[in-house]
N, C-alpha and C. Protein backbone atom coordinates (compact mmCIF):
# COMPACT_ATOMS: atom_id res chain seq x y z
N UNK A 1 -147.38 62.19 -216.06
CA UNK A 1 -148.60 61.60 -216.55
C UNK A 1 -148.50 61.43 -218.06
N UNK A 2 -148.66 60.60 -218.61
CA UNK A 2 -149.23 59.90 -219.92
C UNK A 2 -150.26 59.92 -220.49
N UNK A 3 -150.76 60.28 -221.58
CA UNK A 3 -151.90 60.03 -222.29
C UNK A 3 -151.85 60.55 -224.03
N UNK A 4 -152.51 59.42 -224.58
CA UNK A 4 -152.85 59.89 -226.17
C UNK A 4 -151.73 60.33 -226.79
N UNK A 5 -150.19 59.91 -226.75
CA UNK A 5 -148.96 59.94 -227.32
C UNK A 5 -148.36 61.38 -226.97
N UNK A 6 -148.78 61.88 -225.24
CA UNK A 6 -148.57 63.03 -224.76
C UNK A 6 -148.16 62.60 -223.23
N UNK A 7 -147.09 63.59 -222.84
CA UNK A 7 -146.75 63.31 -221.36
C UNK A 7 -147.04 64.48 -220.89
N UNK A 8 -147.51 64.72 -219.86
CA UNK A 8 -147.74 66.37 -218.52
C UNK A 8 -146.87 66.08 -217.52
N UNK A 9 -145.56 66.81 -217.91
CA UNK A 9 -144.75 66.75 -217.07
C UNK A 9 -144.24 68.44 -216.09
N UNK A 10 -143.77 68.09 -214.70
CA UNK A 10 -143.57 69.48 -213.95
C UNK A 10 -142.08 69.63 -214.24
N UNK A 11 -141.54 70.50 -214.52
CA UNK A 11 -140.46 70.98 -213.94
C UNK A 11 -139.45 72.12 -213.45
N UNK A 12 -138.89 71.37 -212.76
CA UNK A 12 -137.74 72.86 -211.56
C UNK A 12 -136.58 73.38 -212.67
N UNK A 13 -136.80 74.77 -213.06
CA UNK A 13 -135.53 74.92 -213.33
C UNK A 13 -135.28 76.50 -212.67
N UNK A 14 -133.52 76.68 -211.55
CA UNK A 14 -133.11 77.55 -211.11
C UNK A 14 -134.68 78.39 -210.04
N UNK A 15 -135.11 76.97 -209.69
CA UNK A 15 -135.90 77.40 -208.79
C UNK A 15 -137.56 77.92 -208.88
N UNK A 16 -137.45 77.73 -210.03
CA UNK A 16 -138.93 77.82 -210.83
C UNK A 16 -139.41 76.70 -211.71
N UNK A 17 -140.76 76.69 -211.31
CA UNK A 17 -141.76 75.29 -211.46
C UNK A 17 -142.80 75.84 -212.83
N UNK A 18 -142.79 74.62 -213.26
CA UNK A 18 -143.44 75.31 -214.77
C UNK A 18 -144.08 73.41 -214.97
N UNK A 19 -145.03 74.07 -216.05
CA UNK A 19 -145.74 72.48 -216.32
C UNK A 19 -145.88 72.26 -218.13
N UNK A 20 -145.20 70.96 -218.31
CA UNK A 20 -145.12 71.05 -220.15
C UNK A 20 -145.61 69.94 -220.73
N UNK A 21 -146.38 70.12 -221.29
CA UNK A 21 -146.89 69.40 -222.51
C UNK A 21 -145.74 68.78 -223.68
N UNK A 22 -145.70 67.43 -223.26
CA UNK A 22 -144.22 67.13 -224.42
C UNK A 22 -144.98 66.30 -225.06
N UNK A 23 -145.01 66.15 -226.78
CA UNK A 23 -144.91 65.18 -227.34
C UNK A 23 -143.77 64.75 -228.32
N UNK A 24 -143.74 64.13 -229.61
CA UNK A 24 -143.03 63.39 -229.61
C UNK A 24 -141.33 64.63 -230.37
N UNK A 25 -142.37 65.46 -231.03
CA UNK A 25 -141.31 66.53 -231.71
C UNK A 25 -141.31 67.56 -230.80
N UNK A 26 -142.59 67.83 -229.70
CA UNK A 26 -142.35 69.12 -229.33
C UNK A 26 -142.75 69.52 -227.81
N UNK A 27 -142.27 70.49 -227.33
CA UNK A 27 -142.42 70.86 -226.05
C UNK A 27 -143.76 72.22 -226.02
N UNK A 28 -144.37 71.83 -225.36
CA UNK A 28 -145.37 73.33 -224.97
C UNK A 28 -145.29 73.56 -224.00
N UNK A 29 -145.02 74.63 -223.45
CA UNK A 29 -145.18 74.91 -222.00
C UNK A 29 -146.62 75.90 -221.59
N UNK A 30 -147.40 75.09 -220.64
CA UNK A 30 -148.86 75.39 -220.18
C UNK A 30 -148.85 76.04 -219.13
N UNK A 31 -147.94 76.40 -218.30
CA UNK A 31 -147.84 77.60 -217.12
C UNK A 31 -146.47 77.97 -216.61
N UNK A 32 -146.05 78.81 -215.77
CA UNK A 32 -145.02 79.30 -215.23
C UNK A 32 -146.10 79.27 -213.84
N UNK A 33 -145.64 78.42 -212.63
CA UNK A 33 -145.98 78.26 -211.29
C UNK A 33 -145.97 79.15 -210.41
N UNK A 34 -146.41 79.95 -209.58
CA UNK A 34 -145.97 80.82 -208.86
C UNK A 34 -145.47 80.07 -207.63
N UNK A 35 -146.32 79.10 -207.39
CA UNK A 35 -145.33 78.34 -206.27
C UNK A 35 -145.56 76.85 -206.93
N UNK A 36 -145.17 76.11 -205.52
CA UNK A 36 -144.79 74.37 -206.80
C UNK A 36 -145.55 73.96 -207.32
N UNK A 37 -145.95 73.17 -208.02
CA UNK A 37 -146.84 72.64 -209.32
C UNK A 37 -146.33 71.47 -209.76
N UNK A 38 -147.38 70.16 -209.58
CA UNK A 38 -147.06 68.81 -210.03
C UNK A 38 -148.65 68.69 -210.46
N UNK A 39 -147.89 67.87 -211.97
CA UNK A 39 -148.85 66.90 -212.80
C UNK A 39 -150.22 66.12 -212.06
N UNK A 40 -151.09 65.99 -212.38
CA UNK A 40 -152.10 65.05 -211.88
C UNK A 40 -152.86 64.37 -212.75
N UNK A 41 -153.52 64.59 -214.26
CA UNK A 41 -153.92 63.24 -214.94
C UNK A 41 -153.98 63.87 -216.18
N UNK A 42 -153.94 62.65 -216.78
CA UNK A 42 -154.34 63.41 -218.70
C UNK A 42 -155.31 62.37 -219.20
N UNK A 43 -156.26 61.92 -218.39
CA UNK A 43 -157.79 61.18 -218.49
C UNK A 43 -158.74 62.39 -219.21
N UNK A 44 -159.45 61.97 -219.73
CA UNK A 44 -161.24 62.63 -220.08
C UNK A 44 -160.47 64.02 -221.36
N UNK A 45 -159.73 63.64 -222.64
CA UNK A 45 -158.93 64.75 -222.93
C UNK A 45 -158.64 66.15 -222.30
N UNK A 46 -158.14 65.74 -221.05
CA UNK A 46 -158.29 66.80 -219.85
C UNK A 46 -156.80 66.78 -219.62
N UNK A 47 -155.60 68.07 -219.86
CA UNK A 47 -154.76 67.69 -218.91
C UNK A 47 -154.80 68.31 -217.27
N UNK A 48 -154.56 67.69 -216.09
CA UNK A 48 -154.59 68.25 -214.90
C UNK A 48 -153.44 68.50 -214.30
N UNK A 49 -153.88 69.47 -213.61
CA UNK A 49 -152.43 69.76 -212.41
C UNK A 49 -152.78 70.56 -211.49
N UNK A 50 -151.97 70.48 -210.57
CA UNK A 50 -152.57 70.86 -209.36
C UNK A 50 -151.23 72.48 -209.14
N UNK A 51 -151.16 73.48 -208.55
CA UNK A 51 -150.98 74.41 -207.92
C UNK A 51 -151.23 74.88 -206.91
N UNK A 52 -149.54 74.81 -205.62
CA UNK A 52 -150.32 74.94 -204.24
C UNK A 52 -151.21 73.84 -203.86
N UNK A 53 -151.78 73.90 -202.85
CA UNK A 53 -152.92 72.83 -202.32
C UNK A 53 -153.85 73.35 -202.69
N UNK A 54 -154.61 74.21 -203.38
CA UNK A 54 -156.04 74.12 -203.72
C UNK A 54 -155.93 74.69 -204.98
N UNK A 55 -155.36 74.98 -205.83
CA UNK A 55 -155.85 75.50 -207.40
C UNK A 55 -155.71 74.61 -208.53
N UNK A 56 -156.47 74.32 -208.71
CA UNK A 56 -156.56 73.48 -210.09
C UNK A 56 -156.29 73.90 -210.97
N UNK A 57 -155.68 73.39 -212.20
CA UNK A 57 -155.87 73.84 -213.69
C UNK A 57 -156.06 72.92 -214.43
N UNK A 58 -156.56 73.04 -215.60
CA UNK A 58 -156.85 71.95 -216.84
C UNK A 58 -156.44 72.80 -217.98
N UNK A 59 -156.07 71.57 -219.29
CA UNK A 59 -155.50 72.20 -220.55
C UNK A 59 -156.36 71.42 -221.16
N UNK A 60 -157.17 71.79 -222.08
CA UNK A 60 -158.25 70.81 -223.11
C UNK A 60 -156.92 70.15 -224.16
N UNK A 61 -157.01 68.79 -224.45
CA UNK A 61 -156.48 68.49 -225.64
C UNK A 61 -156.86 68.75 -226.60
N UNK A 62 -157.88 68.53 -227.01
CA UNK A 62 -158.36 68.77 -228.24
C UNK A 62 -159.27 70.28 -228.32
N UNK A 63 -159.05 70.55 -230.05
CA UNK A 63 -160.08 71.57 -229.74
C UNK A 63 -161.13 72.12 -229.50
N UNK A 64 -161.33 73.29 -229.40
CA UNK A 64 -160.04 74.42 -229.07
C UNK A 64 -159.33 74.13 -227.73
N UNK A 65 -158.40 74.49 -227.90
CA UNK A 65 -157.52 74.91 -226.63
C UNK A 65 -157.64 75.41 -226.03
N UNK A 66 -158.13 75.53 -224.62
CA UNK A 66 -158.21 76.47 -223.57
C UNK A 66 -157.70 75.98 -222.50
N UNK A 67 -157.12 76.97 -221.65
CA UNK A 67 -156.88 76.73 -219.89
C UNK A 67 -158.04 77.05 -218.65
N UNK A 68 -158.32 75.89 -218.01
CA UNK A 68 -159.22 76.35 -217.20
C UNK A 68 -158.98 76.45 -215.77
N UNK A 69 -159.36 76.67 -214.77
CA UNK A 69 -159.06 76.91 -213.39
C UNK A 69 -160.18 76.81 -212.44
N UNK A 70 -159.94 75.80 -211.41
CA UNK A 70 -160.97 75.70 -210.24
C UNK A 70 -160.23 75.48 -209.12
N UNK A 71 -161.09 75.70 -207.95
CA UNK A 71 -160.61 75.83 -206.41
C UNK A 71 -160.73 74.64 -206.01
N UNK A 72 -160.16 74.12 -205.48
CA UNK A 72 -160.22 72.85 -204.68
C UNK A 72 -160.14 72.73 -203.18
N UNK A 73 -160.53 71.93 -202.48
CA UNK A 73 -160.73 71.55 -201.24
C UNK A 73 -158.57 71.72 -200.83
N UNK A 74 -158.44 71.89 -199.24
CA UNK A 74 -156.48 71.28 -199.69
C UNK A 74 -157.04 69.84 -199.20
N UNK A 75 -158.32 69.17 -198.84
CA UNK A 75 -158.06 68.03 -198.42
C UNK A 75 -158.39 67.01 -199.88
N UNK A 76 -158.55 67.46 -200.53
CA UNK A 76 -159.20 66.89 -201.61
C UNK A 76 -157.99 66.06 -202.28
N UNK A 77 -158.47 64.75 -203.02
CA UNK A 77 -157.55 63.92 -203.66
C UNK A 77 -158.03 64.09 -204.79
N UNK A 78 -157.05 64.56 -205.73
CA UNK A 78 -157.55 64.51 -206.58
C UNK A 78 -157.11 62.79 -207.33
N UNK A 79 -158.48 62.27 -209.14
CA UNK A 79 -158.19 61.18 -209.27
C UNK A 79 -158.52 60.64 -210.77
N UNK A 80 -158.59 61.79 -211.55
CA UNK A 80 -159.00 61.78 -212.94
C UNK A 80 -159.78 62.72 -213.50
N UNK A 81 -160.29 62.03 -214.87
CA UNK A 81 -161.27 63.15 -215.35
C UNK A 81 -161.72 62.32 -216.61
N UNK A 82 -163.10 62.80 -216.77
CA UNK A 82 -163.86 62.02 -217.87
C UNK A 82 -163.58 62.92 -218.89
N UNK A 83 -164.69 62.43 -220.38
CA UNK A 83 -165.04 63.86 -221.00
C UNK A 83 -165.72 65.27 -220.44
N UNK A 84 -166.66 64.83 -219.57
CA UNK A 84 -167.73 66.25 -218.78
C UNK A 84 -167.26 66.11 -217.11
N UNK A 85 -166.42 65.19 -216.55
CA UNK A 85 -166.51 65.61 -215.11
C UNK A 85 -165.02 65.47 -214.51
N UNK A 86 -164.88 65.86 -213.45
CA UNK A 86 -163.39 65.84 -212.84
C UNK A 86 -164.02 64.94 -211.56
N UNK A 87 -162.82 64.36 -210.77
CA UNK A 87 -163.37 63.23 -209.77
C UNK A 87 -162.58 63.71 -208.85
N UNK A 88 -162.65 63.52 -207.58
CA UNK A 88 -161.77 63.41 -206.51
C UNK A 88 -162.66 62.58 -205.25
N UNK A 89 -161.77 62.61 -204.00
CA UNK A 89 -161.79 61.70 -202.46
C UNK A 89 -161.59 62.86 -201.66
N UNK A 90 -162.79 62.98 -201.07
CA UNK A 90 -162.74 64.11 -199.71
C UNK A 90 -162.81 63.21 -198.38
N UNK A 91 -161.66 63.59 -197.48
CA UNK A 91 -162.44 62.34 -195.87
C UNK A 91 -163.57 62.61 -195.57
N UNK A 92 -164.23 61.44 -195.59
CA UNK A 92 -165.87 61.12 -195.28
C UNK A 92 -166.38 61.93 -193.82
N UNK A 93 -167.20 62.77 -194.09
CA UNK A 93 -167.79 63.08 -192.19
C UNK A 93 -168.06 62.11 -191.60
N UNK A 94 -168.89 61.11 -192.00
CA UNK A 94 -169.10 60.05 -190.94
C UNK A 94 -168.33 59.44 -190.20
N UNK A 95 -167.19 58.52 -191.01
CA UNK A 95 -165.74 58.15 -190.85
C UNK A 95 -164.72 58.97 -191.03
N UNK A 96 -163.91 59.14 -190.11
CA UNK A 96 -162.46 59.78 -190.89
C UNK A 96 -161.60 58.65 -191.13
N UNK A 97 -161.71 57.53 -191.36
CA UNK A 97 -161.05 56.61 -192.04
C UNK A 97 -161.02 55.98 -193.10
N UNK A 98 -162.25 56.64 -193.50
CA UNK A 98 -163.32 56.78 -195.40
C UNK A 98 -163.06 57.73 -196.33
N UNK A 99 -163.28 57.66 -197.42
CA UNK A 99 -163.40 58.68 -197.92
C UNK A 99 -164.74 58.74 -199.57
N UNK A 100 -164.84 59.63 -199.41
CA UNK A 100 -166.21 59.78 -200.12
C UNK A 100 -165.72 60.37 -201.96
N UNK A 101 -166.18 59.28 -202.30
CA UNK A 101 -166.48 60.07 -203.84
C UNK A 101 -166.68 61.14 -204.26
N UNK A 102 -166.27 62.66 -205.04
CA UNK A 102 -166.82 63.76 -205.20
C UNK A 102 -166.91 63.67 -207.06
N UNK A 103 -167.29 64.65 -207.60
CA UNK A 103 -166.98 64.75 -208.82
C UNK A 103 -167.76 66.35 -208.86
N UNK A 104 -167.54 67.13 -210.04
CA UNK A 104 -167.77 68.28 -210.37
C UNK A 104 -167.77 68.16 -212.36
N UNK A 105 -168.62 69.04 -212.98
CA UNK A 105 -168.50 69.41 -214.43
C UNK A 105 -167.60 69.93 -214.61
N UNK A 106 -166.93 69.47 -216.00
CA UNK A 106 -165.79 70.89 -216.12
C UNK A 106 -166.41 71.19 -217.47
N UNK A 107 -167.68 70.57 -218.20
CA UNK A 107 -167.34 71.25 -219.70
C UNK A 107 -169.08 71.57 -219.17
């Protein structure tokens, strides 16, 4: 993922999953995975990623810096993030061939 002259990238090394903040001089690294861990958006100065099928995390870009953490649905898609909300697609009850808009606050 891309955003604001920043990439959120995952990666494997010797079997361990970790998630890094690269820009143009420097590397940060924002977690050590306990199990796999891939990127999901750097919308709403939010970076996202997902852990496992249901744990969320976010890294604020700007300040201050903090890491945050929420539970997620495992059916949940996740699909961005504003300044104040995170978005995702849950399958619709009515249809299971739908899927329904969700969103939640994160600030």
């Amino acid at each position: 993922m891309v955003g604001s002259g920043l990439a959120l990238e995952g990666l494997v090394s010797r079997g361990r999953y970790s998630i890094h903040l690269m820009g143009r001089m420097d590397d940060k690294l924002l977690a050590r995975c306990a199990t796999e861990c891939h990127p999901v958006s750097m919308k709403g100065r939010l970076a996202l990623w997902l852990e496992g099928e249901s744990k969320l995390f976010g890294y604020t870009l700007r300040s201050p810096h903090r890491r945050l953490e929420w539970r997620v649905s495992s059916t949940a898609i996740l699909r961005g993030a504003t300044a104040t909300r995170i978005y995702y697609l849950t399958p619709s009850l009515s249809s299971p061939q739908f899927t329904d808009l969700r969103s939640f606050a994160w600030r």
